[in-house]
N, C-alpha and C. Protein backbone atom coordinates (compact mmCIF):
# COMPACT_ATOMS: atom_id res chain seq x y z
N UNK A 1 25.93 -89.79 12.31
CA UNK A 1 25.79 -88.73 13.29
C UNK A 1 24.62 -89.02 14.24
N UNK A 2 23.36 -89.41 13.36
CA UNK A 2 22.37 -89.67 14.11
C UNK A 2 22.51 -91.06 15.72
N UNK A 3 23.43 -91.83 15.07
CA UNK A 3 24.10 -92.86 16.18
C UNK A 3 24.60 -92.30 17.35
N UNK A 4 25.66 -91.79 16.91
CA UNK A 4 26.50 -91.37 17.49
C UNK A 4 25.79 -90.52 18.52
N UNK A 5 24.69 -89.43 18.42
CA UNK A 5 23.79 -88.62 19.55
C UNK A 5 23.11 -89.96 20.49
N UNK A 6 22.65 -91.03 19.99
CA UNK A 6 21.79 -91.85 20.45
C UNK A 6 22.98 -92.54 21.41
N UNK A 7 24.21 -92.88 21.13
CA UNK A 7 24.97 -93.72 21.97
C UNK A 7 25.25 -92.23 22.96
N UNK A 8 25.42 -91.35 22.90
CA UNK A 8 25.57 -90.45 23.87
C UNK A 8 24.55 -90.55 24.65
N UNK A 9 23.91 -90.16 24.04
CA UNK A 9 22.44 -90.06 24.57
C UNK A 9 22.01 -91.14 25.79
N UNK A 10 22.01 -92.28 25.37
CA UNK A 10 22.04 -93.39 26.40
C UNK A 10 23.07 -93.82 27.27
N UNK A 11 24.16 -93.21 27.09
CA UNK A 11 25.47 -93.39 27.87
C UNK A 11 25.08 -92.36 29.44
N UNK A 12 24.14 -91.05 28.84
CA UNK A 12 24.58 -90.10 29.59
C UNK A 12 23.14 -90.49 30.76
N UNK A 13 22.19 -91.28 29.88
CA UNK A 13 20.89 -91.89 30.68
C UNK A 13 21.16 -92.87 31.57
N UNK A 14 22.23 -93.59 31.18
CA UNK A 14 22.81 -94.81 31.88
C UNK A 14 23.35 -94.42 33.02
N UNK A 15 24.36 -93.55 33.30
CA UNK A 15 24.97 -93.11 34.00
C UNK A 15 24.41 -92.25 35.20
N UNK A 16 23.41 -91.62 34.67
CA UNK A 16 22.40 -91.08 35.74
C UNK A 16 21.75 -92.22 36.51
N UNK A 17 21.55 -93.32 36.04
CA UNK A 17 20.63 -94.10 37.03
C UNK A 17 21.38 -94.93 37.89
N UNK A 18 22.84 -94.72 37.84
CA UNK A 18 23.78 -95.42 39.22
C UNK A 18 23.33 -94.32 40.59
N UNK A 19 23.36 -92.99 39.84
CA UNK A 19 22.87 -92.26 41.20
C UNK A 19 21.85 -92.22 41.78
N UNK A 20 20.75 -92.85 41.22
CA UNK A 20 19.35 -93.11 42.11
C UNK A 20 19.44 -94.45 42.38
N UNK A 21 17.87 -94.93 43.55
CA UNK A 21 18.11 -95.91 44.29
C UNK A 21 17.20 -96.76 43.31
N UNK A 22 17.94 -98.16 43.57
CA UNK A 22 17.51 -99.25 41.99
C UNK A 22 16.49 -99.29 42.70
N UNK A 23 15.98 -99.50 44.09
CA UNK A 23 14.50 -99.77 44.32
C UNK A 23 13.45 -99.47 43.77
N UNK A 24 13.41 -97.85 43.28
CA UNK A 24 12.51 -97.34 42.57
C UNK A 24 12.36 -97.05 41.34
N UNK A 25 13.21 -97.97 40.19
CA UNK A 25 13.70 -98.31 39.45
C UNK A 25 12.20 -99.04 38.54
N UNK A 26 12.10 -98.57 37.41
CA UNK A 26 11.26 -99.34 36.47
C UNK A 26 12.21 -99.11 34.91
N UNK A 27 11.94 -100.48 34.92
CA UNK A 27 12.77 -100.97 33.46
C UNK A 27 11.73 -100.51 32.52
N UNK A 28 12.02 -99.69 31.30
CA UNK A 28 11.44 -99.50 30.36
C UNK A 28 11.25 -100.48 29.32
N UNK A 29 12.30 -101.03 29.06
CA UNK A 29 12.42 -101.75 28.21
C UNK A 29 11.53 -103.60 28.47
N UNK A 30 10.68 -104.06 29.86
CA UNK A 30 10.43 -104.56 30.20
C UNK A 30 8.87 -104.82 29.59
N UNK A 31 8.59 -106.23 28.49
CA UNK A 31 7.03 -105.83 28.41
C UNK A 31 6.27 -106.01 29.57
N UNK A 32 6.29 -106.70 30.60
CA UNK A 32 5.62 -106.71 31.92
C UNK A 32 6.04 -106.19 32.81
N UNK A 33 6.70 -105.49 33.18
CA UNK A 33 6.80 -104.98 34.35
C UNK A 33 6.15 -105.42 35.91
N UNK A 34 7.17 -106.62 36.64
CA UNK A 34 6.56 -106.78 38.17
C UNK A 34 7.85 -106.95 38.97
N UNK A 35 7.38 -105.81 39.95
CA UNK A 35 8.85 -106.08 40.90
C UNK A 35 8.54 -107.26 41.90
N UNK A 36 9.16 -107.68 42.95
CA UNK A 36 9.29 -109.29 43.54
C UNK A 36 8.66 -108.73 44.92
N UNK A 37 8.64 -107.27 45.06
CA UNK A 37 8.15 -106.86 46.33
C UNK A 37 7.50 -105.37 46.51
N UNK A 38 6.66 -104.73 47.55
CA UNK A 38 6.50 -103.45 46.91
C UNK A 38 7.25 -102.56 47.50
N UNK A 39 7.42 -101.87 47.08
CA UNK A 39 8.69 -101.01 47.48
C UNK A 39 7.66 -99.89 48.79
N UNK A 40 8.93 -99.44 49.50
CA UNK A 40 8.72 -98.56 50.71
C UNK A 40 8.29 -96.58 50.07
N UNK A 41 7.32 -96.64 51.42
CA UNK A 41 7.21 -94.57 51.14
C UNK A 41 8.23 -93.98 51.91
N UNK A 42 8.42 -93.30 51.76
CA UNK A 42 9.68 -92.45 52.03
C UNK A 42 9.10 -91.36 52.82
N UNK A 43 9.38 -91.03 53.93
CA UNK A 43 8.95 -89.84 55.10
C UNK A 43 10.08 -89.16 55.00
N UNK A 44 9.75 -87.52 54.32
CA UNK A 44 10.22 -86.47 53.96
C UNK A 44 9.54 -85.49 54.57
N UNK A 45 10.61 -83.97 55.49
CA UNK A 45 9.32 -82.91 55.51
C UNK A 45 9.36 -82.06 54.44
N UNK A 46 8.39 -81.55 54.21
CA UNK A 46 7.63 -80.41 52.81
C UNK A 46 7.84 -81.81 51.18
N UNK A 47 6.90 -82.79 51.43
CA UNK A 47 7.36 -83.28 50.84
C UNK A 47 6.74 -83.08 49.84
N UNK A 48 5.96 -82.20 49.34
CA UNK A 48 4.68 -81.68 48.42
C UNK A 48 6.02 -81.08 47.38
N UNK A 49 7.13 -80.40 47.57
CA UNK A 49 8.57 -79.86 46.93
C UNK A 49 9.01 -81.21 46.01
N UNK A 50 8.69 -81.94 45.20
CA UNK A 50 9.23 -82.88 44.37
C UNK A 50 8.85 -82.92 43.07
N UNK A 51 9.53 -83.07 42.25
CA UNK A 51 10.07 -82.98 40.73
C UNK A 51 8.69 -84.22 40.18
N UNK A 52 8.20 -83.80 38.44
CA UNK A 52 7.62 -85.12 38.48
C UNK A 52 7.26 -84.72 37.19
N UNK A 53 7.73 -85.26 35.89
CA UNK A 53 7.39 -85.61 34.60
C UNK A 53 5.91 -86.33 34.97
N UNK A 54 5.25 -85.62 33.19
CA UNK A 54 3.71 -86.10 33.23
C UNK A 54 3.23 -87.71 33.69
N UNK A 55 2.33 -88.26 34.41
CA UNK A 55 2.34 -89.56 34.64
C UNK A 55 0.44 -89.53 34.83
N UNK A 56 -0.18 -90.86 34.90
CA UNK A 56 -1.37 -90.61 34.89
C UNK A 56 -1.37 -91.98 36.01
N UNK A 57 -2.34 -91.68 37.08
CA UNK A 57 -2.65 -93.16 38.22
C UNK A 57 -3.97 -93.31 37.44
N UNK A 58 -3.98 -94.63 36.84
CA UNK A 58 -5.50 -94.87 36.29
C UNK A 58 -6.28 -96.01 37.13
N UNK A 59 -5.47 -96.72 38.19
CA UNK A 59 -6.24 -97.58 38.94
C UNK A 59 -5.60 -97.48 40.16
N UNK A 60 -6.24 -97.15 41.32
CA UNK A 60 -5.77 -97.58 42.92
C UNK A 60 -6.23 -98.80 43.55
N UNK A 61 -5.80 -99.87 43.58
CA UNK A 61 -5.99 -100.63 44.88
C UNK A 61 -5.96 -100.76 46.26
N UNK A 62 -5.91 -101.25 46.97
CA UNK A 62 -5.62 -101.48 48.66
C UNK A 62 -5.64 -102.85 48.62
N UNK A 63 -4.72 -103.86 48.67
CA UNK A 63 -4.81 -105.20 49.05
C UNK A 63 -3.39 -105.55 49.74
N UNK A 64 -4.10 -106.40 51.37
CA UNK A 64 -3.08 -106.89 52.00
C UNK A 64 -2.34 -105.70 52.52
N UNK A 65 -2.56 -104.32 52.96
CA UNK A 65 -1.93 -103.31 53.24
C UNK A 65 -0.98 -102.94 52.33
N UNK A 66 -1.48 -103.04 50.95
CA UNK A 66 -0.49 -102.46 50.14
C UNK A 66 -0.76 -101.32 48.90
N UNK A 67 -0.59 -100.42 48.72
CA UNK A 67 -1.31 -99.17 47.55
C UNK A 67 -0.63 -99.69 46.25
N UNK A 68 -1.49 -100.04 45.32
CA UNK A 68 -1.23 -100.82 44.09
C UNK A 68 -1.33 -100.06 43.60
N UNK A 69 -0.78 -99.20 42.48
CA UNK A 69 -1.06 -97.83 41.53
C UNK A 69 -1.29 -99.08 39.83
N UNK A 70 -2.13 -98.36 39.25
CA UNK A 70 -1.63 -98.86 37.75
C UNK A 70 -1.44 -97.31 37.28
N UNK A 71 -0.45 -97.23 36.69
CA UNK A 71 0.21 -95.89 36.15
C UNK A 71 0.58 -95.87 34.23
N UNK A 72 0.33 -94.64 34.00
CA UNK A 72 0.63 -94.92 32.32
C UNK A 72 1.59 -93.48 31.78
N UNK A 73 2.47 -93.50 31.62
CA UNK A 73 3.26 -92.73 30.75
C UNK A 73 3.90 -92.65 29.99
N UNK A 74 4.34 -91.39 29.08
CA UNK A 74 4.76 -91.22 27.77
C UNK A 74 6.38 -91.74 28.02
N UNK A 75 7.39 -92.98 27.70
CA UNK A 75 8.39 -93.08 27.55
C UNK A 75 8.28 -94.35 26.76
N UNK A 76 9.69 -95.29 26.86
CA UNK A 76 9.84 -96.28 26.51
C UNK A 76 11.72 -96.81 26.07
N UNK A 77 12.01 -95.81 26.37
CA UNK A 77 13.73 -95.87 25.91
C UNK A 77 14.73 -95.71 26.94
N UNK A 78 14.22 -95.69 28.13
CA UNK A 78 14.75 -94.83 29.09
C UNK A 78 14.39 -95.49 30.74
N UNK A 79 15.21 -95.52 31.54
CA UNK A 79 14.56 -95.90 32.48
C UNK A 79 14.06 -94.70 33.30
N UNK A 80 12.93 -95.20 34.09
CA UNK A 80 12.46 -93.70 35.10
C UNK A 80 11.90 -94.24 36.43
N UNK A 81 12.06 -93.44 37.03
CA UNK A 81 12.03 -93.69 38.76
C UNK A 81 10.41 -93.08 39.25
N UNK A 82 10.20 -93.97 39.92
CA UNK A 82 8.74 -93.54 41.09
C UNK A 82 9.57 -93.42 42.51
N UNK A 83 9.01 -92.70 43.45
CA UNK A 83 8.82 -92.76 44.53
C UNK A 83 8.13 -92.03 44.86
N UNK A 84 7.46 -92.56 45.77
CA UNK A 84 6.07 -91.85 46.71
C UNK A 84 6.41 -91.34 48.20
N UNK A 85 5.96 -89.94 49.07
CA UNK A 85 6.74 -89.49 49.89
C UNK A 85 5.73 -89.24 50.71
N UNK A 86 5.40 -89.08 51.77
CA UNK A 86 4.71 -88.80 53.20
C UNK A 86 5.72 -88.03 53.53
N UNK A 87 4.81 -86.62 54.13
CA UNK A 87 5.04 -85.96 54.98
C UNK A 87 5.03 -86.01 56.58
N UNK A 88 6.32 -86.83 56.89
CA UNK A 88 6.45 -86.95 58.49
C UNK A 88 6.23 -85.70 59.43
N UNK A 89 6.24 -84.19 58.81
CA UNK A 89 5.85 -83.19 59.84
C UNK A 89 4.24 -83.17 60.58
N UNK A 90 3.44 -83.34 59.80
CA UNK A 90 2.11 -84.16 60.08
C UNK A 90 2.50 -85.31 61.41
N UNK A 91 1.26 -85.45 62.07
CA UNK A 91 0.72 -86.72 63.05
C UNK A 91 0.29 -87.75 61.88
N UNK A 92 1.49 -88.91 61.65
CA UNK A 92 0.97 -89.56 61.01
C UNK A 92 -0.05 -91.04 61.38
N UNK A 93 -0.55 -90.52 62.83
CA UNK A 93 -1.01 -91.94 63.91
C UNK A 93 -2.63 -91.01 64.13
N UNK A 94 -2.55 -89.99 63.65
CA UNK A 94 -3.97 -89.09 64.32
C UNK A 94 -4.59 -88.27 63.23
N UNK A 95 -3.48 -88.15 62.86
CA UNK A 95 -4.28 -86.99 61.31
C UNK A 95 -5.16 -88.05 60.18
N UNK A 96 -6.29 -87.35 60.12
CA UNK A 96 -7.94 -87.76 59.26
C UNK A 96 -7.38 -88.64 57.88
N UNK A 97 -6.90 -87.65 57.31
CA UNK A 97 -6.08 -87.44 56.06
C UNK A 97 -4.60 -87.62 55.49
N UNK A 98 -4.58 -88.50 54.68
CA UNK A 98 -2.66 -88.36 54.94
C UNK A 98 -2.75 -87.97 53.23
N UNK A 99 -1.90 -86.88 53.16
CA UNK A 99 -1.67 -86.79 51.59
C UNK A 99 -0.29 -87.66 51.15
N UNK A 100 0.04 -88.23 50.17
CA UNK A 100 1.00 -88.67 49.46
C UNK A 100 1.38 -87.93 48.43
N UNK A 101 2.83 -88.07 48.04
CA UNK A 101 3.10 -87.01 47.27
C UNK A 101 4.41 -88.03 46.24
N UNK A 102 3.90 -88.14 44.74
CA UNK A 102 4.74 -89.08 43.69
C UNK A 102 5.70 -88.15 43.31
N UNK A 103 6.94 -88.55 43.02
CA UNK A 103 7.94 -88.48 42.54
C UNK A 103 8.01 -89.15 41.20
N UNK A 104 7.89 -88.76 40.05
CA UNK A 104 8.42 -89.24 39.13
C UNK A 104 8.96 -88.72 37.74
N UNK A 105 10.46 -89.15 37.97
CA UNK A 105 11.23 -88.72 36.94
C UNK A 105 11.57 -89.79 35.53
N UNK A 106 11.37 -89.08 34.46
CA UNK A 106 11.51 -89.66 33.07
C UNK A 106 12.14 -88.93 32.13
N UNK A 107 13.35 -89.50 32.17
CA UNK A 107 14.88 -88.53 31.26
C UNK A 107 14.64 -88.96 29.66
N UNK A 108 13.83 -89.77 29.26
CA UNK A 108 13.91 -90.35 27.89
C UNK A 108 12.99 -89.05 26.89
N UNK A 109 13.17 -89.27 25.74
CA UNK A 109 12.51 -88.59 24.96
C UNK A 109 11.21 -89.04 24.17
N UNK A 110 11.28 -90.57 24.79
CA UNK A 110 10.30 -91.47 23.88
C UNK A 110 9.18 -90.99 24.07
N UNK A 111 7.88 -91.33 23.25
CA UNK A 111 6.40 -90.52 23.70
C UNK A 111 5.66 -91.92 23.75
N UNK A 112 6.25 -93.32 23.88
CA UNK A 112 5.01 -94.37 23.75
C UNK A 112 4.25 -94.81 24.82
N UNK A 113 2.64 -94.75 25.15
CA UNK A 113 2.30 -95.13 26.12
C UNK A 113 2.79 -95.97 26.69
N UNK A 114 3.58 -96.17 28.31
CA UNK A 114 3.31 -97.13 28.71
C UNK A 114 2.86 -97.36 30.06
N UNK A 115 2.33 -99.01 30.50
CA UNK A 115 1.36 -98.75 31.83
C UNK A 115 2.14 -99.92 32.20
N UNK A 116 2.27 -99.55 33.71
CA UNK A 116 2.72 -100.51 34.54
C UNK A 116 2.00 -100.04 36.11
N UNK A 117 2.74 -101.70 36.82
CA UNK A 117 1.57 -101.87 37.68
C UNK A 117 2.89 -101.62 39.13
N UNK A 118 2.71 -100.33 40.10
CA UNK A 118 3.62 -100.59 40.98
C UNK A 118 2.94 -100.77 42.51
N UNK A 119 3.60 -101.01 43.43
CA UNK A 119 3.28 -101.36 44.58
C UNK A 119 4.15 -100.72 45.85
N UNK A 120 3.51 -99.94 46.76
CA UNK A 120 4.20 -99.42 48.04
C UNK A 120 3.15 -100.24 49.15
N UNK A 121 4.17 -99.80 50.35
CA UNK A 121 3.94 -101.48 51.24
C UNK A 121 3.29 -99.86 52.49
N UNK A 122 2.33 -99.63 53.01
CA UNK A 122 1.56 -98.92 53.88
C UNK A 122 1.71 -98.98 55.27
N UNK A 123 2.64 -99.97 55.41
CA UNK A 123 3.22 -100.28 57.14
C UNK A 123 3.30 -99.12 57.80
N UNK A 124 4.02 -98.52 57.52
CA UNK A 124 4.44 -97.23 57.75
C UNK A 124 3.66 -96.26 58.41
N UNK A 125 2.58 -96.44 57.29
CA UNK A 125 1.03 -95.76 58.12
C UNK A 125 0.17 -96.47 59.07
N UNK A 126 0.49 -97.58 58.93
CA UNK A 126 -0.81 -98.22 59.83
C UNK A 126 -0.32 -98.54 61.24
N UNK A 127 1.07 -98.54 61.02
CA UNK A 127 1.55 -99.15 62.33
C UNK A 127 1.00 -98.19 63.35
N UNK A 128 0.33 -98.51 64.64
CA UNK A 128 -0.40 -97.85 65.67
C UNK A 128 -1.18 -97.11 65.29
N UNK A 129 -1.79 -97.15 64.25
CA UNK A 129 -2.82 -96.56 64.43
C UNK A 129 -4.50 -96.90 64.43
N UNK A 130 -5.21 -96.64 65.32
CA UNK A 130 -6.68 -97.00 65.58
C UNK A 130 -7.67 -96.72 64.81
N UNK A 131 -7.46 -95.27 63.88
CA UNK A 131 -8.54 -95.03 63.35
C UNK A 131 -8.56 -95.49 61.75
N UNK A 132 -9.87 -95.24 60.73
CA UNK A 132 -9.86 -95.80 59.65
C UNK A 132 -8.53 -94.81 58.94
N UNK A 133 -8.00 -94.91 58.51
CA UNK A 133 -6.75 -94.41 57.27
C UNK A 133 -7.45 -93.56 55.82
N UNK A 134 -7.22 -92.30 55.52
CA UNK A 134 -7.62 -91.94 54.39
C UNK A 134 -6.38 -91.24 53.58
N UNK A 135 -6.26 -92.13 52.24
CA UNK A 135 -5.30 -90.98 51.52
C UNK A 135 -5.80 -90.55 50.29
N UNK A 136 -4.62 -89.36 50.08
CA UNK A 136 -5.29 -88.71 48.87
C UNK A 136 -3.63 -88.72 48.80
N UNK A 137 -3.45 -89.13 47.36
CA UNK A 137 -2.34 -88.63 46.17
C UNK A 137 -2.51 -87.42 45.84
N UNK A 138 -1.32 -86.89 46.09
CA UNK A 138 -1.27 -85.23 45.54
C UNK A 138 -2.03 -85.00 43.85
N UNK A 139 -2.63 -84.41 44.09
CA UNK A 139 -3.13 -83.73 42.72
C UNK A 139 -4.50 -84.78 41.98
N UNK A 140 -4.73 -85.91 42.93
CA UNK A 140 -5.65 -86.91 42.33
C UNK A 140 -6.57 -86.74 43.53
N UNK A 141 -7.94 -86.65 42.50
CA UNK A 141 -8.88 -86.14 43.92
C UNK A 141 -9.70 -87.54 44.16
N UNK A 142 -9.29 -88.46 44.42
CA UNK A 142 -10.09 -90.05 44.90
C UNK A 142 -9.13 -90.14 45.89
N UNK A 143 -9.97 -90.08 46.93
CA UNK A 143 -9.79 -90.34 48.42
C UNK A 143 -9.43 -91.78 48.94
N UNK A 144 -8.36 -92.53 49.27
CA UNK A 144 -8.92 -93.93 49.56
C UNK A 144 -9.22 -94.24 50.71
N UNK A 145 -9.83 -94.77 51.30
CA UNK A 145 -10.18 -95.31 52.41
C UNK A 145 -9.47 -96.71 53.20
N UNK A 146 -8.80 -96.93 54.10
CA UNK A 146 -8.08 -98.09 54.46
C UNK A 146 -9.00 -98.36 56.13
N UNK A 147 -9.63 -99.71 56.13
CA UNK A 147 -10.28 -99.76 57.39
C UNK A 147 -9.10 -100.41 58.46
């Protein structure tokens, strides 16, 4: 019986992840985790409105115009999706401040730490713009600075 829930169980996990986009796709089952490129932010309006199982950012980078997160959460059986969203209703060429806002969903039941290292590509923001760049991740109060 106990099988039998578990092959459901992963049939019905499987099947959910044809409907999201593989880009933002992290393999659980992966002991290293590195994608080949960093994936794009997504310009949404009210984009602060998004779904997001517990997740922790324990390291930010900036290298080469790119926001390096190291991230750690409770799964391991299951695959689960990031995406990160900018609010295009904002001046995103003039405004001080740009908030970002994570998306992340985790359908598994597993509880084992895990940390992986992801990457979004900042083009997006920098293109035309003159002044220094500051973001803040929703709900994480470290400001970054991009010159």
């Amino acid at each position: 019986m106990k099988i039998f829930f578990c092959l459901i169980l992963f049939s019905l996990t499987t099947l959910s992840i044809f409907g999201q986009e593989q880009q933002f796709f992290i393999n659980d089952s992966l002991v290293d985790f590195q994608s080949d490129k960093c994936w794009t932010l997504i310009e949404k309006v009210n984009a602060s409105n998004v779904n997001n199982y517990d997740f922790s950012i324990e390291n930010i980078e900036i290298i080469d115009n790119n926001l390096n997160l190291d991230i750690s959460y409770g799964g391991g059986c299951g695959p689960v999706h990031l995406k990160l969203y900018v609010d295009n209703s904002y001046d995103l060429i003039n405004e001080p401040i740009i908030r970002l806002y994570p998306e992340f969903l985790d359908s598994d039941f597993c509880k084992a730490i895990k940390y992986r290292k992801v990457c979004f590509d900042l083009n997006l923001l920098l293109k035309g713009r003159t002044k220094q760049l500051l973001l803040q991740i929703d709900k994480y109060k470290k400001i970054i600075t991009i010159k």
